[in-house]
Protein backbone atom coordinates (compact mmCIF):
# COMPACT_ATOMS: atom_id res chain seq x y z
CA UNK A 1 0.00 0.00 0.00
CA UNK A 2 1.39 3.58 -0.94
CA UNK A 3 2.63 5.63 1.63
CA UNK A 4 0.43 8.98 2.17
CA UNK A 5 1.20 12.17 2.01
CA UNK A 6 2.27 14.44 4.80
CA UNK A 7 1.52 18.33 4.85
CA UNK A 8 5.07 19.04 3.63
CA UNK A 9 4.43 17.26 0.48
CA UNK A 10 0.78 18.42 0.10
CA UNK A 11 2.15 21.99 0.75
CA UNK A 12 4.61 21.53 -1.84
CA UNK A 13 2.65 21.03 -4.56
CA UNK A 14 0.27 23.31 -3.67
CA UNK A 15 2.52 25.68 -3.75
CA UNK A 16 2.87 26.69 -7.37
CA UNK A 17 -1.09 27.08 -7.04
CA UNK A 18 -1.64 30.94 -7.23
CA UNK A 19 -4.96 33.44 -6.65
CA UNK A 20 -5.57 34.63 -10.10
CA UNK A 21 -6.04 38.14 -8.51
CA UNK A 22 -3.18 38.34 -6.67
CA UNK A 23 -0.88 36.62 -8.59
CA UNK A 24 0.73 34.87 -5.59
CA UNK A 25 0.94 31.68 -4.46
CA UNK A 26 -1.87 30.31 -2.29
CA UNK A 27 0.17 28.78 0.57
CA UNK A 28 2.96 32.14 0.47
CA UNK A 29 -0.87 33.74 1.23
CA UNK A 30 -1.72 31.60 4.01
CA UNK A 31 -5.02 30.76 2.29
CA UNK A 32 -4.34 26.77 2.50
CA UNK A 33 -4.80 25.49 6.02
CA UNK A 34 -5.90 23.15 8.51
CA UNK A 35 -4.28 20.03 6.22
CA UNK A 36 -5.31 16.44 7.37
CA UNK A 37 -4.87 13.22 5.88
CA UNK A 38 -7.00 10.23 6.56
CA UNK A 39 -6.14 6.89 4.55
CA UNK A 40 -6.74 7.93 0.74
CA UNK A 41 -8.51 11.00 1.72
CA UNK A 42 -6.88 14.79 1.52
CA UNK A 43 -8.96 17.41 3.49
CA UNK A 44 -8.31 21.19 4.01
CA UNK A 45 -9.43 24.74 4.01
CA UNK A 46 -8.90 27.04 1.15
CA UNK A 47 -9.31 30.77 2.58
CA UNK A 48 -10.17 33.21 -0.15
CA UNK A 49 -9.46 37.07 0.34
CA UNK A 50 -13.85 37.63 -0.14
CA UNK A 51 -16.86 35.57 -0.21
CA UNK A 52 -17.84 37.18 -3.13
CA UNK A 53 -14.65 35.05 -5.34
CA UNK A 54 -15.47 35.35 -8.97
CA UNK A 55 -12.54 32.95 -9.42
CA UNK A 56 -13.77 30.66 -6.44
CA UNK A 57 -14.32 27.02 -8.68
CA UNK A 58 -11.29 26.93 -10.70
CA UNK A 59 -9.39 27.97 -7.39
CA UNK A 60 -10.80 24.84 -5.65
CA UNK A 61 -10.29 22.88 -9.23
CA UNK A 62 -6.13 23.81 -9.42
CA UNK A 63 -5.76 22.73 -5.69
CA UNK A 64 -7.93 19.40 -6.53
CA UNK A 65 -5.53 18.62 -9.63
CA UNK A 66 -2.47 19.17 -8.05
CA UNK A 67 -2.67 16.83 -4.52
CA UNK A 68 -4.09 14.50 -6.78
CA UNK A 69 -0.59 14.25 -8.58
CA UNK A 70 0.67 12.64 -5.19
CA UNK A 71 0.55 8.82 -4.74
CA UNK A 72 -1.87 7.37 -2.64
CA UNK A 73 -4.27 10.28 -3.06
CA UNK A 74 -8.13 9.17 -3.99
CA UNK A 75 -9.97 12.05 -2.47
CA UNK A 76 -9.39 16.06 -2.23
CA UNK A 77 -12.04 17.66 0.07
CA UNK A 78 -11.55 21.95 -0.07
CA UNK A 79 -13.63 23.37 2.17
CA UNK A 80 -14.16 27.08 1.42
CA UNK A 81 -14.20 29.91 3.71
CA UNK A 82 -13.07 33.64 3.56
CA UNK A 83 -11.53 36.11 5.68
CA UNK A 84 -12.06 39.75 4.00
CA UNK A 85 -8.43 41.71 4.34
CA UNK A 86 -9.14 45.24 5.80
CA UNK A 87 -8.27 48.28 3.49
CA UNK A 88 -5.38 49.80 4.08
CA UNK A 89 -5.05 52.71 6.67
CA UNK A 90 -4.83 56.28 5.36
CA UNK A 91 -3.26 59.32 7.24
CA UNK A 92 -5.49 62.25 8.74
CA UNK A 93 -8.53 59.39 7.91
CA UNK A 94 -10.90 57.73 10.70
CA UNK A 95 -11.46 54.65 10.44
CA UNK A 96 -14.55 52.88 11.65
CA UNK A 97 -14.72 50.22 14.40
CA UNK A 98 -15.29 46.59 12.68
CA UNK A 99 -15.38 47.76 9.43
CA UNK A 100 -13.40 46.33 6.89
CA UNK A 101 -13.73 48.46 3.81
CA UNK A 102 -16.11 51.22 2.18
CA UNK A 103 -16.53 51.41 -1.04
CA UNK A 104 -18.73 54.43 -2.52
CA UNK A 105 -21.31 54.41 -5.39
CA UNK A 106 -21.24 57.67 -7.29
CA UNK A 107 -22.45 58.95 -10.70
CA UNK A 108 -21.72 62.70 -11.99
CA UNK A 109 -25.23 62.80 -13.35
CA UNK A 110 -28.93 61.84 -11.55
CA UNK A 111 -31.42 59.37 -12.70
CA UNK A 112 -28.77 56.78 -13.98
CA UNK A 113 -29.75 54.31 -11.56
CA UNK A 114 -27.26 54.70 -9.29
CA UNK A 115 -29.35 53.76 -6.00
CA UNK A 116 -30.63 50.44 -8.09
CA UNK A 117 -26.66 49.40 -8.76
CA UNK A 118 -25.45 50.29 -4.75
CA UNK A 119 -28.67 48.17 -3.36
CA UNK A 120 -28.23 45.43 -5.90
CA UNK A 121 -24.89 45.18 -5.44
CA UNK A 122 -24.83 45.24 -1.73
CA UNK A 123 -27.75 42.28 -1.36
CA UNK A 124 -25.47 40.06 -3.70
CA UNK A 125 -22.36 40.54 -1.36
CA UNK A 126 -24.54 39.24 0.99
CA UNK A 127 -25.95 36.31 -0.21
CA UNK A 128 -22.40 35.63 -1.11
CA UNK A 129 -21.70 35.50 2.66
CA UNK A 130 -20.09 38.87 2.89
CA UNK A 131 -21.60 41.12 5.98
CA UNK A 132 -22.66 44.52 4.50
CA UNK A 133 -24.01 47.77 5.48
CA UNK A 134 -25.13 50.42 3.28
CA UNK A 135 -25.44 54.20 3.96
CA UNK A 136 -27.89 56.56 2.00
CA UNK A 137 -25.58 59.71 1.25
CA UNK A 138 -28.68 60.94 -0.81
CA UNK A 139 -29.75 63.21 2.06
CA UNK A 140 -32.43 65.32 -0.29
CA UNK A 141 -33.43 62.17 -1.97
CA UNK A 142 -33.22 58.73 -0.17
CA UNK A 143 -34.85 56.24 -1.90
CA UNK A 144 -32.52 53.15 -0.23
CA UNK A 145 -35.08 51.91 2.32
CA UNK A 146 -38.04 51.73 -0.40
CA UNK A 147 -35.79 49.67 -2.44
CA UNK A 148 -34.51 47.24 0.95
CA UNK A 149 -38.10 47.24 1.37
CA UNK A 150 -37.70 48.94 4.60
CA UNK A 151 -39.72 52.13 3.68
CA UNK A 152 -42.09 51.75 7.15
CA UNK A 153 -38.76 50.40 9.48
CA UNK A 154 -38.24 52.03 12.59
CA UNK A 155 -35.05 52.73 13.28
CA UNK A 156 -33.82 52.88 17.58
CA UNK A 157 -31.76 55.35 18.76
CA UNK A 158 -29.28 54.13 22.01
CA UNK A 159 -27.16 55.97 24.10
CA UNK A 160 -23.02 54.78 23.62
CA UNK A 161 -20.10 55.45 25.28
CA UNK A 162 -19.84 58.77 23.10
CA UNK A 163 -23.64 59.62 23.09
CA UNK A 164 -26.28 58.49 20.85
CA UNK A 165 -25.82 56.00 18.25
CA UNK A 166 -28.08 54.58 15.78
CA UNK A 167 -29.53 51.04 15.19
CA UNK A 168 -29.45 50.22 11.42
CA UNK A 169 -32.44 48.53 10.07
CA UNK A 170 -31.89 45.16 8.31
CA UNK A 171 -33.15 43.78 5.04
CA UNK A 172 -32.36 40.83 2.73
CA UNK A 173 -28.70 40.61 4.85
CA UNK A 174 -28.21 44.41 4.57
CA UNK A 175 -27.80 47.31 7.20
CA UNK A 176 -28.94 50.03 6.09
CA UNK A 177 -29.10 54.06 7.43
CA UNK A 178 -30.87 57.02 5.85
CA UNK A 179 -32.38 60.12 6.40
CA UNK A 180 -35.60 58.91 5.34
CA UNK A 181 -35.31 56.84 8.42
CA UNK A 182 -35.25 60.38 10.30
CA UNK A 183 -37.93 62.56 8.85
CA UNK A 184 -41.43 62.54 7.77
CA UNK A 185 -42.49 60.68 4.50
CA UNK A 186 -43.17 63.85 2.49
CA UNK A 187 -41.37 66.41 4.70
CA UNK A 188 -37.87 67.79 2.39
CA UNK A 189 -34.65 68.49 3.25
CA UNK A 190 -33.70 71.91 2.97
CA UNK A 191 -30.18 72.23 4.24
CA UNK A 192 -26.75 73.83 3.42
CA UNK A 193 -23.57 72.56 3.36
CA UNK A 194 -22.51 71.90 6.95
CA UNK A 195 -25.46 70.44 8.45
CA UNK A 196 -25.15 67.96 5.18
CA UNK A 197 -21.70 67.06 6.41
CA UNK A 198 -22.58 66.57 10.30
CA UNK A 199 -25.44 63.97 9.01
CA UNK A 200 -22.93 61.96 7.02
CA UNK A 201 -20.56 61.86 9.64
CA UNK A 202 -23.04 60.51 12.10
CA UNK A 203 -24.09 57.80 9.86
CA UNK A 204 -20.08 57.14 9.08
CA UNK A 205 -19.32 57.30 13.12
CA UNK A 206 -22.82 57.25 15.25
CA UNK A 207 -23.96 53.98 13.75
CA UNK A 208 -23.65 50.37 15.91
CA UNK A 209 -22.50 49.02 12.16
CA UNK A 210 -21.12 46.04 14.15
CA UNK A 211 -18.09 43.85 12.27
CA UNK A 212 -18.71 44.20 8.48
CA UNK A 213 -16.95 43.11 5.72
CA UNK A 214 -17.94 46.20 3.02
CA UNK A 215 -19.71 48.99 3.87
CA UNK A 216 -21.16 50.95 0.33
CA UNK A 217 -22.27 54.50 0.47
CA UNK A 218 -24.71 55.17 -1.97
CA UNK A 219 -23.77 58.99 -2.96
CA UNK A 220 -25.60 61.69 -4.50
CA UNK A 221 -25.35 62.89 -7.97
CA UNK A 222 -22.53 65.34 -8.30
CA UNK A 223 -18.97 66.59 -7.06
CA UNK A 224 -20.69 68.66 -4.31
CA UNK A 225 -20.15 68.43 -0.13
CA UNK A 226 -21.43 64.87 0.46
CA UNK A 227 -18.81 63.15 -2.06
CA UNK A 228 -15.90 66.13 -0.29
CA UNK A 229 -17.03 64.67 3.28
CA UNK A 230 -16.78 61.37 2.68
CA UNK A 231 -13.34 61.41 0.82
CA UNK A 232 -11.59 63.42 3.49
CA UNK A 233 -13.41 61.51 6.47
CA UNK A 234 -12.83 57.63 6.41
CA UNK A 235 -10.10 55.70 4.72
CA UNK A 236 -12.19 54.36 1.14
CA UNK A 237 -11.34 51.53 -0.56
CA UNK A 238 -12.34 53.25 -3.78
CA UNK A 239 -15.48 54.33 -5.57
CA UNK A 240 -17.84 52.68 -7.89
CA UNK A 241 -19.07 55.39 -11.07
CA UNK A 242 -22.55 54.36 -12.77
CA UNK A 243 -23.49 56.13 -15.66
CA UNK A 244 -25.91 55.30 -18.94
CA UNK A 245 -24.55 55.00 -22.69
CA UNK A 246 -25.54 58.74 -23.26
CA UNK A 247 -23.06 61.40 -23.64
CA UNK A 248 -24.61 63.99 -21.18
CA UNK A 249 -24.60 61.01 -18.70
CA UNK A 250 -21.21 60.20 -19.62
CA UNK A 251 -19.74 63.86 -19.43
CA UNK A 252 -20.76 64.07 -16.16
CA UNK A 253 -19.66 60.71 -14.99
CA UNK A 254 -16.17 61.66 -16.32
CA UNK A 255 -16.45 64.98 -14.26
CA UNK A 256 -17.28 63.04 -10.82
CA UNK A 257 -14.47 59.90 -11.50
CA UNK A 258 -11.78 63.02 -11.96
CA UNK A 259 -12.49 64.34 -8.90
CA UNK A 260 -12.18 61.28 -6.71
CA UNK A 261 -8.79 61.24 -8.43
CA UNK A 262 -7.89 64.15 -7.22
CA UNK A 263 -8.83 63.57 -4.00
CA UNK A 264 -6.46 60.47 -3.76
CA UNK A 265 -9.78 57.93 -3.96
CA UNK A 266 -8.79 55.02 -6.10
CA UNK A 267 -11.53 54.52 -9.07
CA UNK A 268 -12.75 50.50 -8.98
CA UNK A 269 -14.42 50.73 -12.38
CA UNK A 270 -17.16 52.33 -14.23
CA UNK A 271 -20.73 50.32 -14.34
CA UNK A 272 -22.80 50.86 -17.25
CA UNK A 273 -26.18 50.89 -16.30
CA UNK A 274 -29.14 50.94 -19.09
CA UNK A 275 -27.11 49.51 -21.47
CA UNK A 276 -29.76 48.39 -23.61
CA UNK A 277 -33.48 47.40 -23.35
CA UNK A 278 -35.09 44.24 -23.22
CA UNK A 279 -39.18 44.01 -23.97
CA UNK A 280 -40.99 41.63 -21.96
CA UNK A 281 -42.61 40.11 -24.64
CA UNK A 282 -39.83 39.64 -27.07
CA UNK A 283 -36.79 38.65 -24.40
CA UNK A 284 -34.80 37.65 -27.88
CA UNK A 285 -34.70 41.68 -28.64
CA UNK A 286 -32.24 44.28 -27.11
CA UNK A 287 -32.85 48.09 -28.28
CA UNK A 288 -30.27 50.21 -27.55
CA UNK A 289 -32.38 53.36 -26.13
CA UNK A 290 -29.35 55.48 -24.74
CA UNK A 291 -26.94 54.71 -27.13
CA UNK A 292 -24.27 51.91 -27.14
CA UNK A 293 -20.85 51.19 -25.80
CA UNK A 294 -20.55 54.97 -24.06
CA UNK A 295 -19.22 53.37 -20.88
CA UNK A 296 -16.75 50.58 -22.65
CA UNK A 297 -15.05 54.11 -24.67
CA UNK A 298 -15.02 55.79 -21.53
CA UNK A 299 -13.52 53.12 -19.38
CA UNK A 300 -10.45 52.72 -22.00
CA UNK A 301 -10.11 56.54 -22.54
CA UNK A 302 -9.42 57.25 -18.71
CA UNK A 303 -7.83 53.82 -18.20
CA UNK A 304 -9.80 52.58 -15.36
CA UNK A 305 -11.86 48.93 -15.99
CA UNK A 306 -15.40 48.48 -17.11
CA UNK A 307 -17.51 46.34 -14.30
CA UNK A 308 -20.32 45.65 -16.92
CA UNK A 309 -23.21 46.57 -18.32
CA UNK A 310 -26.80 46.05 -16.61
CA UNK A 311 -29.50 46.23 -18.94
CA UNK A 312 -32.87 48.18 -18.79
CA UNK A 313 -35.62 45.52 -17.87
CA UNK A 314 -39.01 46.33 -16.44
CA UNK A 315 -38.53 43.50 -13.04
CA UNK A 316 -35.73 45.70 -11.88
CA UNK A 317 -38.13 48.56 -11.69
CA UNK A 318 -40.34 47.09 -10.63
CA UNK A 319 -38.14 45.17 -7.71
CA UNK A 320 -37.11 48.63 -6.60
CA UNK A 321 -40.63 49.96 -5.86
CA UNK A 322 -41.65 46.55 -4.45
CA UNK A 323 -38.14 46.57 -2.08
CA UNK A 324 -37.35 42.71 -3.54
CA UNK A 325 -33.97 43.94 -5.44
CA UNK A 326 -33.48 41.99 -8.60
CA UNK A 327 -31.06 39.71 -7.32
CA UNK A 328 -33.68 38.51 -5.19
CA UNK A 329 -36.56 38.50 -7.08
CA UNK A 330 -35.17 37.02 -10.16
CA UNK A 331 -32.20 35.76 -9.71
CA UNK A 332 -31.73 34.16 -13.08
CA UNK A 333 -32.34 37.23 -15.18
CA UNK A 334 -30.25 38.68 -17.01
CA UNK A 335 -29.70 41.82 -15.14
CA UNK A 336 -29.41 40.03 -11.69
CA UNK A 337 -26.54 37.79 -13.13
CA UNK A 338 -25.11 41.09 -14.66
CA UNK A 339 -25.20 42.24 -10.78
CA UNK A 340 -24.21 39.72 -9.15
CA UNK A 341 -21.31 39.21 -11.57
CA UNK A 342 -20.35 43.25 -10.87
CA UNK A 343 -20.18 42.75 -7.30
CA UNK A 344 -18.11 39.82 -7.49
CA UNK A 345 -15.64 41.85 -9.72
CA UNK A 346 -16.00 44.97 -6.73
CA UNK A 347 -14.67 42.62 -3.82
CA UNK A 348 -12.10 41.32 -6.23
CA UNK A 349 -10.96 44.57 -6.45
CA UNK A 350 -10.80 45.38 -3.12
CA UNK A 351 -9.17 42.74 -2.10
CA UNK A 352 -6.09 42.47 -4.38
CA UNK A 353 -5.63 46.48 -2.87
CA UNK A 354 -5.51 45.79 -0.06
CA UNK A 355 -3.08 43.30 -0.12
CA UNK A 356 -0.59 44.79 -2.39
């Protein structure tokens, strides 16, 4: 009977095994633990830098192939888990207790669907396994908790350590804050600059967010005081810009991803939302209704990657205004796979910077 491996030898040729993200090898990374060996059978635990892997089966598929080279190997058993990394620290920027990494949604331009691609994005991270919060920046316009389906929650407010802090509501494994939580269904916002800051900052700082693995601001339209407060508050893992195929979308969206450049905010990747329409009743038929390819030109003109392209389908809509987010109501759809497959490509991002 052949001799079994030991973890040396199952490390070994493991080792030339790499994450396709981080182009480094799996047990340099730590990610291959908790090795044993029982007669023909390998087991161990693969720890990815996100639950949201895009890159998660032929990971597991490269580590199966290679133990299998060794002699007296019948069965490889990976067992998947993830342990987020936490972004990387910034000077004169406060952090926030148990959070991992924020990651803002912005668009230069309103009415692109920005608020659709934050919520949509932030329910797949979770049913990925990732624990998210999200914070409604759109302090004139919230429309998060309608599309959580929390538009009737009632939100508690406890005294901390530091004085009062707020108790997010919770939604299809999704924290969320807003002002809408805060003021009368119909009642408007009519403020100036600093009291828009001090109301960010509370939902950054005065929140019990608890541990969470990404925390996505939905943002305003614009290069105004909410996207200025958030920058030069918290450490950002980098920012998210939605746009449409048409140019006066697209001019904008150019205007809002330069100034996150300036302010030192790494750029993740533009989103194309709206790409193209699908009717209902002929699903085989895509009409191009703002243009085409506006955010694949953009994306290679200012050298920053495309995340893809979500197309314009009445049960996305219509899953906002019911608060069942696409990925949740129709999860095979087109534009929920589109989502899903965007959010996927977000953590990826965020992981490889903060580890390198």
């Amino acid at each position: 009977m052949s001799s079994m491996p030991d973890t040396k030898s199952i490390l070994d040729v493991l080792r030339p095994v790499e994450d396709p993200e981080l182009r480094k090898s799996l047990v340099e990374l730590n990610m291959i633990r908790n090795i044993n060996v029982v007669d023909g059978q390998v087991k161990f635990t693969l720890v990815l830098t996100t639950p949201a892997c895009p890159l998660r089966e032929f990971i597991v598929e490269d580590c199966q192939k290679a133990v299998k080279q060794l002699p007296g190997v019948e069965e490889v058993i990976v067992d998947v888990t993830a342990e987020t990394p936490q972004q990387k620290a910034i000077p004169d920027r406060q952090g926030i207790g148990g959070v991992k990494n924020i990651i803002a949604i912005s668009s230069g331009k309103g009415g692109v669907g920005k608020s659709t691609v934050a919520v949509n994005v932030a329910v797949a991270l979770a049913q990925m396994g990732a624990k998210v919060g999200l914070i409604d920046a759109d302090i004139y316009g919230p429309n998060d908790p309608t599309m959580l389906g929390l538009a009737d929650a009632q939100v508690m407010v406890q005294q901390g350590e530091s004085g009062e802090v707020l108790e997010p509501a919770f939604n299809h494994g999704v924290k969320l804050v807003s002002m809408a939580f805060l003021i009368d269904k119909d009642q408007p916002v009519i403020w100036r600059g600093p009291m828009l800051n001090g109301i960010i900052r509370q939902f950054l700082y005065q929140v019990q967010w608890g541990e969470l693995d990404y925390l996505l601001v939905d943002l305003p339209p614009g290069t105004g005081d909410a996207q200025l407060t958030l920058a030069q508050a918290v450490p950002m893992s980098g920012v998210v810009i939605v746009t449409t195929p048409q140019t006066v979308a697209l001019l904008d969206s150019r205007k809002g991803l330069k100034m996150f450049q300036q302010l030192g905010v790494s750029v993740l990747g533009i989103v194309e939302n709206m790409s193209y329409f699908v009717p209902p009743d002929m699903p085989e038929k895509k009409y191009d209704i703002f243009g085409s390819g506006g955010g694949e030109r953009t994306a290679q003109e200012l050298g920053v990657p495309l995340l893809g392209g979500v197309p314009l389908e009445m049960p996305v809509r219509e899953g906002g205004d019911s608060g069942i987010p696409i990925v949740v109501g129709d999860p095979g759809s087109v534009s929920a796979q589109e989502l899903l497959a965007i959010a996927q490509k977000i953590a990826a991002r965020v992981s490889v910077a903060a580890l390198t």
